[in-house]
PDB file of N, CA and C in Angstrom:
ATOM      1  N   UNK A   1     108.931 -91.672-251.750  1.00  0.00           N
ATOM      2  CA  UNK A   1     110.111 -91.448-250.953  1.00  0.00           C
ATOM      3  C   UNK A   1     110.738 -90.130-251.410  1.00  0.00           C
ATOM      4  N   UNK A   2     111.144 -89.305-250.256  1.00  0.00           N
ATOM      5  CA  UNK A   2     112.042 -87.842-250.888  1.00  0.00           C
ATOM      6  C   UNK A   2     113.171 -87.882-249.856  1.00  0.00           C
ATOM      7  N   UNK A   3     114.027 -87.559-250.664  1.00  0.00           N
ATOM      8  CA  UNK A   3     115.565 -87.413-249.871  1.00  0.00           C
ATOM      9  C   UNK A   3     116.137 -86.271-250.266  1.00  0.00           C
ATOM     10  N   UNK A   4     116.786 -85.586-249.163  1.00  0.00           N
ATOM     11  CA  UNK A   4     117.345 -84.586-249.652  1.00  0.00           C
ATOM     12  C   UNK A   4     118.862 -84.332-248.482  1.00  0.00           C
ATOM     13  N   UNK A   5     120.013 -83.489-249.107  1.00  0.00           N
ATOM     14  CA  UNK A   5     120.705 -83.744-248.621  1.00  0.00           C
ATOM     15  C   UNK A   5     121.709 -82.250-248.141  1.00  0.00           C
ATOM     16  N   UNK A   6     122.183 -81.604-247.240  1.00  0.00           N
ATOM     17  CA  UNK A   6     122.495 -80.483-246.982  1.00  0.00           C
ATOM     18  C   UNK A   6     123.750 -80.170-246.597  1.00  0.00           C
ATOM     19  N   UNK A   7     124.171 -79.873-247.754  1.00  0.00           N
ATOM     20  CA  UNK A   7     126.014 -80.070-247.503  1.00  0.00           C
ATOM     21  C   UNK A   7     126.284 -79.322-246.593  1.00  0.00           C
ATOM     22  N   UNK A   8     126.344 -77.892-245.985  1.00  0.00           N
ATOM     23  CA  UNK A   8     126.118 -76.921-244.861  1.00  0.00           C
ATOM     24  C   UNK A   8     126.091 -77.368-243.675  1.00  0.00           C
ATOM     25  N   UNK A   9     125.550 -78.244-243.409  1.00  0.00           N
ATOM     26  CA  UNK A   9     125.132 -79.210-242.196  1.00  0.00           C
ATOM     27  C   UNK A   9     125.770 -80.515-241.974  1.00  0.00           C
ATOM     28  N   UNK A  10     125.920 -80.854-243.453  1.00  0.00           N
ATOM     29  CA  UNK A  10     126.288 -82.379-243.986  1.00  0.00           C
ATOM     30  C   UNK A  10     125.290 -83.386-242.986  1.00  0.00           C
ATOM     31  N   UNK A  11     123.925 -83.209-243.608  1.00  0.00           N
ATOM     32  CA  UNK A  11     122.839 -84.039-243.121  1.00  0.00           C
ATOM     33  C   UNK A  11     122.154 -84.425-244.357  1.00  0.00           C
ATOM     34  N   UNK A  12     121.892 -85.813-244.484  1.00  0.00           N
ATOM     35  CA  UNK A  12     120.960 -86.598-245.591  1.00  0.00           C
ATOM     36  C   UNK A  12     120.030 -86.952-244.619  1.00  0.00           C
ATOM     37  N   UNK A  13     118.144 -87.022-245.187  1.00  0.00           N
ATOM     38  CA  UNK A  13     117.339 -86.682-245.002  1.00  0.00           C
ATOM     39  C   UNK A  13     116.389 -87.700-245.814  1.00  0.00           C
ATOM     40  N   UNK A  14     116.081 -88.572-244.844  1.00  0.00           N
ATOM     41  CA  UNK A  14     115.026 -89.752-246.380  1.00  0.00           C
ATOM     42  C   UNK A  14     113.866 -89.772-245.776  1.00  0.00           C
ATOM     43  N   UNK A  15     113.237 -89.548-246.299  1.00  0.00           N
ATOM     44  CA  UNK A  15     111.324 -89.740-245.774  1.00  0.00           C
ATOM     45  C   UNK A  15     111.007 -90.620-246.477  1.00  0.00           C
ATOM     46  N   UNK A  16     110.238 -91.516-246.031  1.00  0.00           N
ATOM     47  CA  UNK A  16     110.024 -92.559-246.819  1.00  0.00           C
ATOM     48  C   UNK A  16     108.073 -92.305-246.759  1.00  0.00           C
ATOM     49  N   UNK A  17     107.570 -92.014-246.291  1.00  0.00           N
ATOM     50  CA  UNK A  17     106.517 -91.597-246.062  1.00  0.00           C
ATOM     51  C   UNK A  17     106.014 -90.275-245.506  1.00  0.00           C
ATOM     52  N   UNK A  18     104.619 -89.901-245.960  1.00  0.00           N
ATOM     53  CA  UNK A  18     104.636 -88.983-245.422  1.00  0.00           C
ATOM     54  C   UNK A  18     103.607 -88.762-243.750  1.00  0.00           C
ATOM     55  N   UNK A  19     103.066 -90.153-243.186  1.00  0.00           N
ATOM     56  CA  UNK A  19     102.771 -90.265-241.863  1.00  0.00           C
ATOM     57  C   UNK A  19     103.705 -89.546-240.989  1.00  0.00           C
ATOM     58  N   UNK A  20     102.752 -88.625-240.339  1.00  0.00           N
ATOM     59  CA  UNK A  20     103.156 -88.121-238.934  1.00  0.00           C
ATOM     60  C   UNK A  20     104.018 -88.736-238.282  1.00  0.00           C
ATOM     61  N   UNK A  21     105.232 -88.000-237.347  1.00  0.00           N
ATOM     62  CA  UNK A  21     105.765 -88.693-237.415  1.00  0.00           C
ATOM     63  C   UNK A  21     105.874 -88.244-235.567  1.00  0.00           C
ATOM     64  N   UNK A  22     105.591 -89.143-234.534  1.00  0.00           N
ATOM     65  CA  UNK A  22     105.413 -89.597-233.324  1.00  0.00           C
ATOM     66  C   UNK A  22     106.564 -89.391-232.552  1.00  0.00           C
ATOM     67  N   UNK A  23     107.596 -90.140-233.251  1.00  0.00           N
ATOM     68  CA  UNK A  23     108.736 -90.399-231.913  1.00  0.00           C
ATOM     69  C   UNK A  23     110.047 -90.297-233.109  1.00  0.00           C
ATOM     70  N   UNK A  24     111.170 -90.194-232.378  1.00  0.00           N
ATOM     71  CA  UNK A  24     112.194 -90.201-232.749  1.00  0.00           C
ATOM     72  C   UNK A  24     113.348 -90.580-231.863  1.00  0.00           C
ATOM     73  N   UNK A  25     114.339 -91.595-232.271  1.00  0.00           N
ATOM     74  CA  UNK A  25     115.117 -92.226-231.390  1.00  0.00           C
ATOM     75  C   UNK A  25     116.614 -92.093-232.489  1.00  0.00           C
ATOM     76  N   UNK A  26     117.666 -91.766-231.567  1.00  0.00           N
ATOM     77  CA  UNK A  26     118.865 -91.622-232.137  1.00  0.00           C
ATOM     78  C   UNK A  26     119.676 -93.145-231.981  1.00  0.00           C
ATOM     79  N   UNK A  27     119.383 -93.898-233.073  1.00  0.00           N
ATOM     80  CA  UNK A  27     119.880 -95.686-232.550  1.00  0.00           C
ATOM     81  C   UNK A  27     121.181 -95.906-232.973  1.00  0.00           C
ATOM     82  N   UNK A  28     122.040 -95.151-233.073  1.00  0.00           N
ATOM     83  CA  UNK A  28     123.732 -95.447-232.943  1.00  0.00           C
ATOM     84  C   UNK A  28     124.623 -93.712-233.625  1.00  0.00           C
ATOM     85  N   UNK A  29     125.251 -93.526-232.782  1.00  0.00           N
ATOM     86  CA  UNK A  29     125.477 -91.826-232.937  1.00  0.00           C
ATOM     87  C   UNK A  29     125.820 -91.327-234.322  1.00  0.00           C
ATOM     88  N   UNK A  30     124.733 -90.329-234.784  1.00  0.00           N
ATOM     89  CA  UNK A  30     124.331 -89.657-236.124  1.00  0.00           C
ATOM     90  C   UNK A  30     123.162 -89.992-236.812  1.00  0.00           C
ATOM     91  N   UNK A  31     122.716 -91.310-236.198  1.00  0.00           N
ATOM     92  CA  UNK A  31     121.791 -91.965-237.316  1.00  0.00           C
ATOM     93  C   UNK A  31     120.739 -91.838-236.506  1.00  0.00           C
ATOM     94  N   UNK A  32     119.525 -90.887-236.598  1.00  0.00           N
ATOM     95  CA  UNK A  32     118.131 -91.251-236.088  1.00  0.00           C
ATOM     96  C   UNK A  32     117.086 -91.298-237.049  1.00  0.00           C
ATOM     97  N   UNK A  33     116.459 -92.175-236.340  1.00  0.00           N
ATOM     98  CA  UNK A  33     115.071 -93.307-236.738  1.00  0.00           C
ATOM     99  C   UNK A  33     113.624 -92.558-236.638  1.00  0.00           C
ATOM    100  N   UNK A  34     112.729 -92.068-237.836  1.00  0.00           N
ATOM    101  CA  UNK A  34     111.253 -91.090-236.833  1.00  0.00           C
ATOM    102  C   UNK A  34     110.869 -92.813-237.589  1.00  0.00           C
ATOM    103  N   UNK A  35     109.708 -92.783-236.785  1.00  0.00           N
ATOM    104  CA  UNK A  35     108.075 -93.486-236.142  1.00  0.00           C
ATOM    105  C   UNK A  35     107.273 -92.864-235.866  1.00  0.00           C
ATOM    106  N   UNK A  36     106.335 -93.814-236.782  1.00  0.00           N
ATOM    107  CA  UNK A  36     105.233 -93.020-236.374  1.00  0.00           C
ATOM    108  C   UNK A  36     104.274 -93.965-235.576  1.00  0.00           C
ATOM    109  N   UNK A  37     102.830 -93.557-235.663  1.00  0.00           N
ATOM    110  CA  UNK A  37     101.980 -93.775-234.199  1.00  0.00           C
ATOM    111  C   UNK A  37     102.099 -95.579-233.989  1.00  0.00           C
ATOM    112  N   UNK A  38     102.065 -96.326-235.259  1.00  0.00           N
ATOM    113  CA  UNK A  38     102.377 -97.740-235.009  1.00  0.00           C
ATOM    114  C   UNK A  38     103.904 -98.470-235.054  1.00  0.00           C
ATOM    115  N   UNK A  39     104.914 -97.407-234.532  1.00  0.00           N
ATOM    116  CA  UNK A  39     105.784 -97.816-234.748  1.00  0.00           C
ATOM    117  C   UNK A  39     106.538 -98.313-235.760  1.00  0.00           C
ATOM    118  N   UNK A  40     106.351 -97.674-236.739  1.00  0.00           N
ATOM    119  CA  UNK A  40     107.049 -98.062-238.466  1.00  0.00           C
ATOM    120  C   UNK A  40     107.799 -96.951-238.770  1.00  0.00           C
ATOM    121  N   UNK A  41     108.785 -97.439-239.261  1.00  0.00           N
ATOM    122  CA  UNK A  41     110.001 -96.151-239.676  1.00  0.00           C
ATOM    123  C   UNK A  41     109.241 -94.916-240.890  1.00  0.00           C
ATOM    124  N   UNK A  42     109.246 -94.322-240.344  1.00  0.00           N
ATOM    125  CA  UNK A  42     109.133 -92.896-241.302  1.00  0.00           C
ATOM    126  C   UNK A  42     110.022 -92.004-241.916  1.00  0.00           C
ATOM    127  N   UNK A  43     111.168 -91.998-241.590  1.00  0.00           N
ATOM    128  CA  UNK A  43     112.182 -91.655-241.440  1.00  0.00           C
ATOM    129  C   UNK A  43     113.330 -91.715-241.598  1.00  0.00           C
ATOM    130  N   UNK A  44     114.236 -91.405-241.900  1.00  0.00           N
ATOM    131  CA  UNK A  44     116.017 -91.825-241.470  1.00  0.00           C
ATOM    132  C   UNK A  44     116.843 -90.532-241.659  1.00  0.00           C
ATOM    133  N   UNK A  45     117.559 -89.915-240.603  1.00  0.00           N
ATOM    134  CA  UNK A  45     118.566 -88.605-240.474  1.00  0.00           C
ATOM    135  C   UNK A  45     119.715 -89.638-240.300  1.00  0.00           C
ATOM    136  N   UNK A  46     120.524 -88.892-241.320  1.00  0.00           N
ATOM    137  CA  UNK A  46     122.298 -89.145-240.925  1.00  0.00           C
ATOM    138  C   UNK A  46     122.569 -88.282-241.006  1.00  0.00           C
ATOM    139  N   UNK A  47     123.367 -87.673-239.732  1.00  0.00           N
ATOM    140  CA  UNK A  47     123.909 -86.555-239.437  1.00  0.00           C
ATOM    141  C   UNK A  47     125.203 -86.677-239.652  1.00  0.00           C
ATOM    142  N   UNK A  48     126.347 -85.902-240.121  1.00  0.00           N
ATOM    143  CA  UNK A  48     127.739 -86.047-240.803  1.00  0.00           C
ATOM    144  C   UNK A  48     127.763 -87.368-241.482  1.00  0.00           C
ATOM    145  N   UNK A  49     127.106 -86.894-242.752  1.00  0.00           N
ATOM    146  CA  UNK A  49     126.553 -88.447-243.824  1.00  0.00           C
ATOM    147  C   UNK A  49     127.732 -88.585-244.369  1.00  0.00           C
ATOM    148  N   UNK A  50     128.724 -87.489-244.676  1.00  0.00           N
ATOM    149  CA  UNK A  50     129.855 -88.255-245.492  1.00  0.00           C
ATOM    150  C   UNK A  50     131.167 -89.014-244.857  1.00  0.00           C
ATOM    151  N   UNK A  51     130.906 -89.209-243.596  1.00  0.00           N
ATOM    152  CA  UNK A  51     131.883 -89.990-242.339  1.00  0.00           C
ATOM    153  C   UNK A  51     130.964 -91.226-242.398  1.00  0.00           C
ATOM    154  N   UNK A  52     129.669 -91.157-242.381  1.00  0.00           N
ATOM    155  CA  UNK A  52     129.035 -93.030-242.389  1.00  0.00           C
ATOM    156  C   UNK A  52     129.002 -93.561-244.070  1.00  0.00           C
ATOM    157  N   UNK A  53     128.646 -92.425-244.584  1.00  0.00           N
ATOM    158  CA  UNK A  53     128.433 -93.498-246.348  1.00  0.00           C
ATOM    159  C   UNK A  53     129.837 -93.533-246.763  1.00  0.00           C
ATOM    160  N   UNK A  54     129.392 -94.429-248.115  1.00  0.00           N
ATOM    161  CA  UNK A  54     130.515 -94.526-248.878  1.00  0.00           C
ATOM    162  C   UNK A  54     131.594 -93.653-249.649  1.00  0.00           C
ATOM    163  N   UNK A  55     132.737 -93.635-249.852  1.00  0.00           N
ATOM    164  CA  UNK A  55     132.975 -92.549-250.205  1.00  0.00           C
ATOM    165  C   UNK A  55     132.566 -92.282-252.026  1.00  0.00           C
ATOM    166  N   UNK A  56     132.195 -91.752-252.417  1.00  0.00           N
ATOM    167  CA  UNK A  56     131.533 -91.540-253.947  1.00  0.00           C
ATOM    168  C   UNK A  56     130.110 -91.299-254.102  1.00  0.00           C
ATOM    169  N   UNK A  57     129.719 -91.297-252.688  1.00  0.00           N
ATOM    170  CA  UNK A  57     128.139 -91.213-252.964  1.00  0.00           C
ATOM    171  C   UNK A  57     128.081 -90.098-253.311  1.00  0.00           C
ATOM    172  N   UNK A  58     126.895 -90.042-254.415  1.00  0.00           N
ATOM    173  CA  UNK A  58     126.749 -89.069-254.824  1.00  0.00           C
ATOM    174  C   UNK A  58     125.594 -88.195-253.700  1.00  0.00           C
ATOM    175  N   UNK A  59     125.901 -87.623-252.976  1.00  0.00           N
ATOM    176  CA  UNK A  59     125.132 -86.655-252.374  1.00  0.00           C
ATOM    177  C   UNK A  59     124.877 -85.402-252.772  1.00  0.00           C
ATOM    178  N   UNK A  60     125.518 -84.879-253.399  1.00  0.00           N
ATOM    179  CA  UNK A  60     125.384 -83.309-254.301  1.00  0.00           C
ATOM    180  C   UNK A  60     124.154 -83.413-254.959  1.00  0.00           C
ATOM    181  N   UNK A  61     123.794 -85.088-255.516  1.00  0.00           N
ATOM    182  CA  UNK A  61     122.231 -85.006-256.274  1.00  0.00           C
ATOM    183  C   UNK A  61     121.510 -84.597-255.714  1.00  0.00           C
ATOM    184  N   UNK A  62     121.616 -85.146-253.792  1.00  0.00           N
ATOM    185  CA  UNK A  62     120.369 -84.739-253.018  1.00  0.00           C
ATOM    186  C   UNK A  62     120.541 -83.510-252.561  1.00  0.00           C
ATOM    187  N   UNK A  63     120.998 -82.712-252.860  1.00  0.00           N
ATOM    188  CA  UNK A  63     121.341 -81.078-252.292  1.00  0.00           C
ATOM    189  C   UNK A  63     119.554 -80.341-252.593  1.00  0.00           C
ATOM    190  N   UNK A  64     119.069 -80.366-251.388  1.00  0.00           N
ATOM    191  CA  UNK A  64     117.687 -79.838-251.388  1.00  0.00           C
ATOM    192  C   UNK A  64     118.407 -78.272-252.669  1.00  0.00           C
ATOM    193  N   UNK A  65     117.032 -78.040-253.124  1.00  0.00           N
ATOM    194  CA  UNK A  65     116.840 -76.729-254.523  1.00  0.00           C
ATOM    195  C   UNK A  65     117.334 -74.942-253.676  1.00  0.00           C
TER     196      UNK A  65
END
């Protein structure tokens, strides 16, 4: 799994695999889902992550290098 997180944008970024990734569906506003060819999550974008998470998360860890 790699996560990374982009304060600039304020987008967190989790790959949980590295399968191709097929389709992508936005399933409640900010949060989209990739799939790949059998339909299994590959994926997860939260877009303005610090309005859905908690407040204290540490996201600065995931600040891509």
């Amino acid at each position: 799994m790699k996560s990374r997180y982009d304060a600039e944008t304020d987008a967190l970024y989790v790959r949980f695999t590295e399968t191709p990734i097929v389709e992508s569906e936005e399933v409640r506003p900010g949060i989209v889902l990739d799939f790949d060819a059998e339909g299994r999550i590959v994926a997860l974008e939260i877009l303005d992550a610090t309005a859905h998470l908690a407040r204290g998360a540490d996201l600065a860890a995931l600040t891509a290098a």
